[in-house]
PDB file of N, CA and C in Angstrom:
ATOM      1  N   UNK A   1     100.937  41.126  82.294  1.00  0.00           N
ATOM      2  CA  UNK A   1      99.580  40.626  82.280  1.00  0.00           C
ATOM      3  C   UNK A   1      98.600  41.790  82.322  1.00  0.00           C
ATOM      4  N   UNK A   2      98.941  42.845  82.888  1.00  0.00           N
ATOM      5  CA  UNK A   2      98.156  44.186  83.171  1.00  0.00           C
ATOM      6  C   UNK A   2      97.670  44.780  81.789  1.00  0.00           C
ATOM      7  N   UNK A   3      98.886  44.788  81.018  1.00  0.00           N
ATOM      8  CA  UNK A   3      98.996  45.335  80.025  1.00  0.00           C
ATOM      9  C   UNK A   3      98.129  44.755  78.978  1.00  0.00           C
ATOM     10  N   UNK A   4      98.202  43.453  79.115  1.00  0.00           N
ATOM     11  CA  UNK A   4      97.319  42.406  77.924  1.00  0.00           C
ATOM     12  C   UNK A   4      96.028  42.706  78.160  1.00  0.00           C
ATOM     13  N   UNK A   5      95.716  42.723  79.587  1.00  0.00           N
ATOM     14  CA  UNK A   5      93.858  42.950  80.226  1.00  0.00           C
ATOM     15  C   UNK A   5      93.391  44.101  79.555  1.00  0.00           C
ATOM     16  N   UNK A   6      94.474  45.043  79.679  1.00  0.00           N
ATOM     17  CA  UNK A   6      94.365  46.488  79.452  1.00  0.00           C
ATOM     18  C   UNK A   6      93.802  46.984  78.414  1.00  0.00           C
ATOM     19  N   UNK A   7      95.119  46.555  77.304  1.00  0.00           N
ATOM     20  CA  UNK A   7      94.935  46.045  75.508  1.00  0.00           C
ATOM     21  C   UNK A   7      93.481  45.452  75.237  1.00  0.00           C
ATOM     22  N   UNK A   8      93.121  44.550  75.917  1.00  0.00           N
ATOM     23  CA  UNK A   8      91.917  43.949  76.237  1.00  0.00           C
ATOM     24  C   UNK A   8      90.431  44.550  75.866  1.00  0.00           C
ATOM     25  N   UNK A   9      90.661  45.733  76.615  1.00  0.00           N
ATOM     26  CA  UNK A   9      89.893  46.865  76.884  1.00  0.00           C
ATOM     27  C   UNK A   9      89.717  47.700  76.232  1.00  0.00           C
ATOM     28  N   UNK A  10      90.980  48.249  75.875  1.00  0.00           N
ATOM     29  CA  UNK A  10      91.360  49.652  74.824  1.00  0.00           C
ATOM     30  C   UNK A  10      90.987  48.985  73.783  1.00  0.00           C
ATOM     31  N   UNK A  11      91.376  47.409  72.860  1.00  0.00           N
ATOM     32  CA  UNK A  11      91.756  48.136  71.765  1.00  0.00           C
ATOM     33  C   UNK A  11      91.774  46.473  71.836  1.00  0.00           C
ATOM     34  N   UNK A  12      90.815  45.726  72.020  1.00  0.00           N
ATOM     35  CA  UNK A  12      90.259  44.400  71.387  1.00  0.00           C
ATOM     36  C   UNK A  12      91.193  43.904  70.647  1.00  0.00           C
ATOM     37  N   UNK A  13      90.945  44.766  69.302  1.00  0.00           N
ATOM     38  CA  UNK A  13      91.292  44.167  67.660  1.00  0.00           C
ATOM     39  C   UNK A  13      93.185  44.046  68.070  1.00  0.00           C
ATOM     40  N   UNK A  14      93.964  44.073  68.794  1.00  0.00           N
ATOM     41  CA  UNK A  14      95.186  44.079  68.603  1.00  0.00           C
ATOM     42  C   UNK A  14      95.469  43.490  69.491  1.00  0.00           C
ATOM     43  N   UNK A  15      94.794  42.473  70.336  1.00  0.00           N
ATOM     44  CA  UNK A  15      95.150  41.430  71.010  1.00  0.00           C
ATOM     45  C   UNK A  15      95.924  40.107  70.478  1.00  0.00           C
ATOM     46  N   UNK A  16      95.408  39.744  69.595  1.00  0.00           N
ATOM     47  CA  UNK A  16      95.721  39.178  68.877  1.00  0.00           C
ATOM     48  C   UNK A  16      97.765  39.204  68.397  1.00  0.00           C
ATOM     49  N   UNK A  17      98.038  40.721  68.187  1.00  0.00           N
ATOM     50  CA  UNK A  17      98.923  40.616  67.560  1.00  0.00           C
ATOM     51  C   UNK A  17     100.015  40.684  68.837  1.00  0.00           C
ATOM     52  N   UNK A  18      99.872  40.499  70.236  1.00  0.00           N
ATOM     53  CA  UNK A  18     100.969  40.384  70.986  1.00  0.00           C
ATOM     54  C   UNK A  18     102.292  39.064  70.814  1.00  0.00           C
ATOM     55  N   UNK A  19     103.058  39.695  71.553  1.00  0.00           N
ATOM     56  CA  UNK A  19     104.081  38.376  71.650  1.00  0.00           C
ATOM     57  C   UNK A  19     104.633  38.601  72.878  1.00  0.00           C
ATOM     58  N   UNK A  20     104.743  37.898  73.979  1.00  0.00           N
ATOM     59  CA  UNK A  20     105.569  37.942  74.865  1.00  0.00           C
ATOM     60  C   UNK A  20     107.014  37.698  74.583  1.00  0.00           C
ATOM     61  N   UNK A  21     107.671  38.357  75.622  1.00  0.00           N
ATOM     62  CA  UNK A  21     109.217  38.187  75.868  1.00  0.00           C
ATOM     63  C   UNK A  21     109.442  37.531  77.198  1.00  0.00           C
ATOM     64  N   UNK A  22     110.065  36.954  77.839  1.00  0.00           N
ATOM     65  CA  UNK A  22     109.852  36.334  79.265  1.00  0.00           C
ATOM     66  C   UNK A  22     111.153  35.927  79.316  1.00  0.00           C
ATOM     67  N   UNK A  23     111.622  35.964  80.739  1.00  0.00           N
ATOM     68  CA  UNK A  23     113.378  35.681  81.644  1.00  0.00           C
ATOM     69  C   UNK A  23     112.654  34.848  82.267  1.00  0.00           C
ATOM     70  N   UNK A  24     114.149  34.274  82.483  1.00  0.00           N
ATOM     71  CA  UNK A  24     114.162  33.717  83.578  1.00  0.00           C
ATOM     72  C   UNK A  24     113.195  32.771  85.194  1.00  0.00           C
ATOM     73  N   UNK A  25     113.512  34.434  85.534  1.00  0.00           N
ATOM     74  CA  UNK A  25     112.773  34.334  86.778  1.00  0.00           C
ATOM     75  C   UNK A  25     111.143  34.783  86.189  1.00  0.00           C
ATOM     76  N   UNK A  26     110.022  33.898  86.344  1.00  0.00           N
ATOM     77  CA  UNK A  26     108.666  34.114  86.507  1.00  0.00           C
ATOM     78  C   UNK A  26     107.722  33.141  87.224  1.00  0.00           C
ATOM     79  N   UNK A  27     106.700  33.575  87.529  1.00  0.00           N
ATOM     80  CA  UNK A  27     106.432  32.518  88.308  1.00  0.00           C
ATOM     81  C   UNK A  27     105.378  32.263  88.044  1.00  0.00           C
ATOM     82  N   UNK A  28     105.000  30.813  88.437  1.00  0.00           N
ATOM     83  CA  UNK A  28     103.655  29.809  88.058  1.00  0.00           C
ATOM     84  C   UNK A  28     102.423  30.596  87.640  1.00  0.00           C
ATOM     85  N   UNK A  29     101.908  31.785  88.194  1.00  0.00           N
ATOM     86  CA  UNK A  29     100.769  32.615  87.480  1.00  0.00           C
ATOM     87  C   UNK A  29     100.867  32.867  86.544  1.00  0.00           C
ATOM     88  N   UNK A  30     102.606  33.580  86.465  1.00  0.00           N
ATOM     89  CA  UNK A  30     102.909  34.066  84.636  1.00  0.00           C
ATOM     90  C   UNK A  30     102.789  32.656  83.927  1.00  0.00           C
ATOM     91  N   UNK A  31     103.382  31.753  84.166  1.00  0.00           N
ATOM     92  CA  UNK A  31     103.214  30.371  83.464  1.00  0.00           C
ATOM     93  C   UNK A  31     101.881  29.974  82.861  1.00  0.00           C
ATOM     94  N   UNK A  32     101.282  30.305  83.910  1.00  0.00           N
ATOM     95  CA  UNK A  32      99.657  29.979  83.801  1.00  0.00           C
ATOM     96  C   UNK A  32      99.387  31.045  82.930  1.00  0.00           C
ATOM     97  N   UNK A  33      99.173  32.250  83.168  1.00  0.00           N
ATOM     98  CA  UNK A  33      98.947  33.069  82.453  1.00  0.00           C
ATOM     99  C   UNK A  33      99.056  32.875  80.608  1.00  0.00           C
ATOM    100  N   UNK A  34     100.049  33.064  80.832  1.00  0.00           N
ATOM    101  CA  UNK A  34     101.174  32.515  79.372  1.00  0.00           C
ATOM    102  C   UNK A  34     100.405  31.295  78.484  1.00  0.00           C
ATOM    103  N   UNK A  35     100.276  30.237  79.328  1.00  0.00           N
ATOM    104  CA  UNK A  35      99.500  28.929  78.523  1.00  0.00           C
ATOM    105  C   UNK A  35      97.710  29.128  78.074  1.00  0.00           C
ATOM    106  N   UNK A  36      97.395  30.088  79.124  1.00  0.00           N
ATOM    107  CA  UNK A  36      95.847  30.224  78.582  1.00  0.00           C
ATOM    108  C   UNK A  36      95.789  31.171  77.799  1.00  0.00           C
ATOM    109  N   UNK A  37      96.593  31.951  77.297  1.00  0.00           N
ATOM    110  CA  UNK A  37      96.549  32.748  76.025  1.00  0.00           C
ATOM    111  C   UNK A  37      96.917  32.577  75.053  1.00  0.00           C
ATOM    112  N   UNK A  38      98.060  31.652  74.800  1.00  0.00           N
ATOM    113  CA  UNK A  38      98.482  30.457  73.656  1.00  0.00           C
ATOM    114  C   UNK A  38      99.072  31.484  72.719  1.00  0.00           C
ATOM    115  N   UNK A  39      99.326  32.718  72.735  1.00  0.00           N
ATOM    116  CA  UNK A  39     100.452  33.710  72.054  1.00  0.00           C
ATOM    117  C   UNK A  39     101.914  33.389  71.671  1.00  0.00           C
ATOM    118  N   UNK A  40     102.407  33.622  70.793  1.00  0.00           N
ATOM    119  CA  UNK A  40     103.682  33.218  70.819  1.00  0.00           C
ATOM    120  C   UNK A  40     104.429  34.018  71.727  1.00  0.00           C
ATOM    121  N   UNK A  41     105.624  33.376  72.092  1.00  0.00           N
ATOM    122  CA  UNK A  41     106.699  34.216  73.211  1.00  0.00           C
ATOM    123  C   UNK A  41     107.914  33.727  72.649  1.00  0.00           C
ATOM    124  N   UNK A  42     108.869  34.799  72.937  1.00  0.00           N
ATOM    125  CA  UNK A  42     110.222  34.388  73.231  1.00  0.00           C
ATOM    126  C   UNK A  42     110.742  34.188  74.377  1.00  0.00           C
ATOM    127  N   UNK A  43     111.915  33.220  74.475  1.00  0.00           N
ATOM    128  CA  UNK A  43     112.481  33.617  76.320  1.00  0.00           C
ATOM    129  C   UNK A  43     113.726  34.248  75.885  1.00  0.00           C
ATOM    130  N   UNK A  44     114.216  34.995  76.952  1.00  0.00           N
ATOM    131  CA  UNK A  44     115.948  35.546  76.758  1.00  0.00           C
ATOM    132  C   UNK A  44     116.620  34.730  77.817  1.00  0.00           C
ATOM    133  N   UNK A  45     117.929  34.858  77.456  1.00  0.00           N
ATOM    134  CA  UNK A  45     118.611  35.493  76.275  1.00  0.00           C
ATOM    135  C   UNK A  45     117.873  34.762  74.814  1.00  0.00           C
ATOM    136  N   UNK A  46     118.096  35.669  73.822  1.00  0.00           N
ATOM    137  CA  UNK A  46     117.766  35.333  72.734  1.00  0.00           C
ATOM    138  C   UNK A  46     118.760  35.734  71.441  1.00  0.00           C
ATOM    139  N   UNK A  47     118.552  34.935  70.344  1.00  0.00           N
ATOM    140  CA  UNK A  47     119.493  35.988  68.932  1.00  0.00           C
ATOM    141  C   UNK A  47     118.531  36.367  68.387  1.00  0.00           C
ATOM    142  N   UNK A  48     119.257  37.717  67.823  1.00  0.00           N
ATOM    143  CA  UNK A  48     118.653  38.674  66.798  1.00  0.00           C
ATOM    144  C   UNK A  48     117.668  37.738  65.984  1.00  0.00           C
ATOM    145  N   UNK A  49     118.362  37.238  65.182  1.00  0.00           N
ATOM    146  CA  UNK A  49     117.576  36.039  64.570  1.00  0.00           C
ATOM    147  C   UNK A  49     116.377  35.687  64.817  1.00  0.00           C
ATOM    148  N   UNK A  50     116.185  34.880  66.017  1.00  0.00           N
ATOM    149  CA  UNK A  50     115.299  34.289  66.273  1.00  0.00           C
ATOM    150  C   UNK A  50     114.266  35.283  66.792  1.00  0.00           C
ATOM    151  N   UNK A  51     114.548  36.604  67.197  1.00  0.00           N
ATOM    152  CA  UNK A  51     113.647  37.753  67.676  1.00  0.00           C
ATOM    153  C   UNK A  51     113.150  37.869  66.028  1.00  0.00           C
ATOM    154  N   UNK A  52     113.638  38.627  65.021  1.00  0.00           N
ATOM    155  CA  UNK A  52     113.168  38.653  63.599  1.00  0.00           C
ATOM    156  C   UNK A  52     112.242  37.685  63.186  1.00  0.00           C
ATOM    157  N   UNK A  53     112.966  36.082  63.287  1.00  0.00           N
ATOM    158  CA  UNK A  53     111.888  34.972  62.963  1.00  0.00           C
ATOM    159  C   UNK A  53     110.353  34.856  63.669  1.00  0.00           C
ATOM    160  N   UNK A  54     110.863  35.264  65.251  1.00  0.00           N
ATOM    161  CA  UNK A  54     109.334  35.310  65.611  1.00  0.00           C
ATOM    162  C   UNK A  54     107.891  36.494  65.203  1.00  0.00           C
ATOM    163  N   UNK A  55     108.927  37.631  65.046  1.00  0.00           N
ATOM    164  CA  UNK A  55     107.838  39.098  64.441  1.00  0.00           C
ATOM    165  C   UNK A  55     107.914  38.669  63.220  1.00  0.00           C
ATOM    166  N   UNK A  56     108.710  38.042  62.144  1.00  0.00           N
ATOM    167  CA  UNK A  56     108.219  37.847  60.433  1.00  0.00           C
ATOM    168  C   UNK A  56     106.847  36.908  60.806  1.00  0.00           C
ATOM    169  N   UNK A  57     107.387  35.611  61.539  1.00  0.00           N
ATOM    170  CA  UNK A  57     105.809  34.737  61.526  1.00  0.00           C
ATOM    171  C   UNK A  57     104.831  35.240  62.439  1.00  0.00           C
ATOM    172  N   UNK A  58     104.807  36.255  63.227  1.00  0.00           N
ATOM    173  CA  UNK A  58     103.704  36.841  63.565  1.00  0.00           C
ATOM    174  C   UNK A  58     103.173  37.638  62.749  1.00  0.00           C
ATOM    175  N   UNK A  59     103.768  38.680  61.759  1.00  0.00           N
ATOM    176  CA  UNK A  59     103.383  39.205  60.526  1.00  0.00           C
ATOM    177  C   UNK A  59     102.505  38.273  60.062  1.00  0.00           C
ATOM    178  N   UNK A  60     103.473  37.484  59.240  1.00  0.00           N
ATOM    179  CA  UNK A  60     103.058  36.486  58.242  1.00  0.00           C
ATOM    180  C   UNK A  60     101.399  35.869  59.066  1.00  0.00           C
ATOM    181  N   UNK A  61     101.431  35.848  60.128  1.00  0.00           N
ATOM    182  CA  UNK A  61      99.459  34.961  60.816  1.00  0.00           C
ATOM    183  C   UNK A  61      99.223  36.372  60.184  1.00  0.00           C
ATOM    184  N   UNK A  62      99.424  37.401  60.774  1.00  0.00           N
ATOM    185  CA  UNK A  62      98.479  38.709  60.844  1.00  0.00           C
ATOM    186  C   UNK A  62      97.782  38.698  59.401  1.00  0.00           C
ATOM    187  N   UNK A  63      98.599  38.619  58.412  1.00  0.00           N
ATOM    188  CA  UNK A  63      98.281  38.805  57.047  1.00  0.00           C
ATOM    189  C   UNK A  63      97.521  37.931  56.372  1.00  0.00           C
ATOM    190  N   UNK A  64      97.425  36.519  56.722  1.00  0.00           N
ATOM    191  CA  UNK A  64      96.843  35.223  56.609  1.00  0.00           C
ATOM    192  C   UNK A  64      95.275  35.566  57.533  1.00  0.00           C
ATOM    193  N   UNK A  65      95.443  36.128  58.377  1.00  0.00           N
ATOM    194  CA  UNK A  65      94.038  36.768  58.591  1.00  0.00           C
ATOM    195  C   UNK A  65      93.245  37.836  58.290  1.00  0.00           C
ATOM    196  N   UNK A  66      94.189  38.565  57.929  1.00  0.00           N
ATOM    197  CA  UNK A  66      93.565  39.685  57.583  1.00  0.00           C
ATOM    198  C   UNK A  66      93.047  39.410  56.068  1.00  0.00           C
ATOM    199  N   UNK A  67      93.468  38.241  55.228  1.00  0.00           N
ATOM    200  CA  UNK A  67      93.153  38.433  53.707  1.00  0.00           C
ATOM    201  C   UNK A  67      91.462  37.139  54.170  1.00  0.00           C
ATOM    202  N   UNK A  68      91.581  36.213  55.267  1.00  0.00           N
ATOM    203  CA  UNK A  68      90.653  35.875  55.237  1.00  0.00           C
ATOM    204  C   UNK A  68      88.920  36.111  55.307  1.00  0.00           C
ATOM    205  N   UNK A  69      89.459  37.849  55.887  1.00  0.00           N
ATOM    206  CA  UNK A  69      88.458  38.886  56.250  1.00  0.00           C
ATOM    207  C   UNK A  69      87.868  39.447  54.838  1.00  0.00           C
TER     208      UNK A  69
END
């Protein structure tokens, strides 16, 4: 979450392009956290696969916005 505020700060324009990764163990703030930013995430364990599928369709928004610009 530090890191996102942070990003936040530094460097606005690339907020946008995060993705969380998340285990297991987290707790109700991260939850909270997590839902009011509406980012895509993965949880682990995960497959290769589905790590690839989530960065191609995060590409794929990035580019869908960027041509709308």
């Amino acid at each position: 979450m530090e890191f996102f505020e942070e990003l936040g700060r530094v460097a606005p324009e690339q907020v946008k392009r995060v993705v969380f990764m998340t285990g297991d163990a987290f707790t109700v703030q991260v939850q909270h956290f997590l839902a009011s930013v509406g980012h895509r995430r993965i949880e682990k364990p995960f497959k290769a696969q589905d790590l690839r599928d989530l960065v191609q369709a995060q590409i794929n928004a990035s580019l869908a916005e960027t041509a709308k610009e």
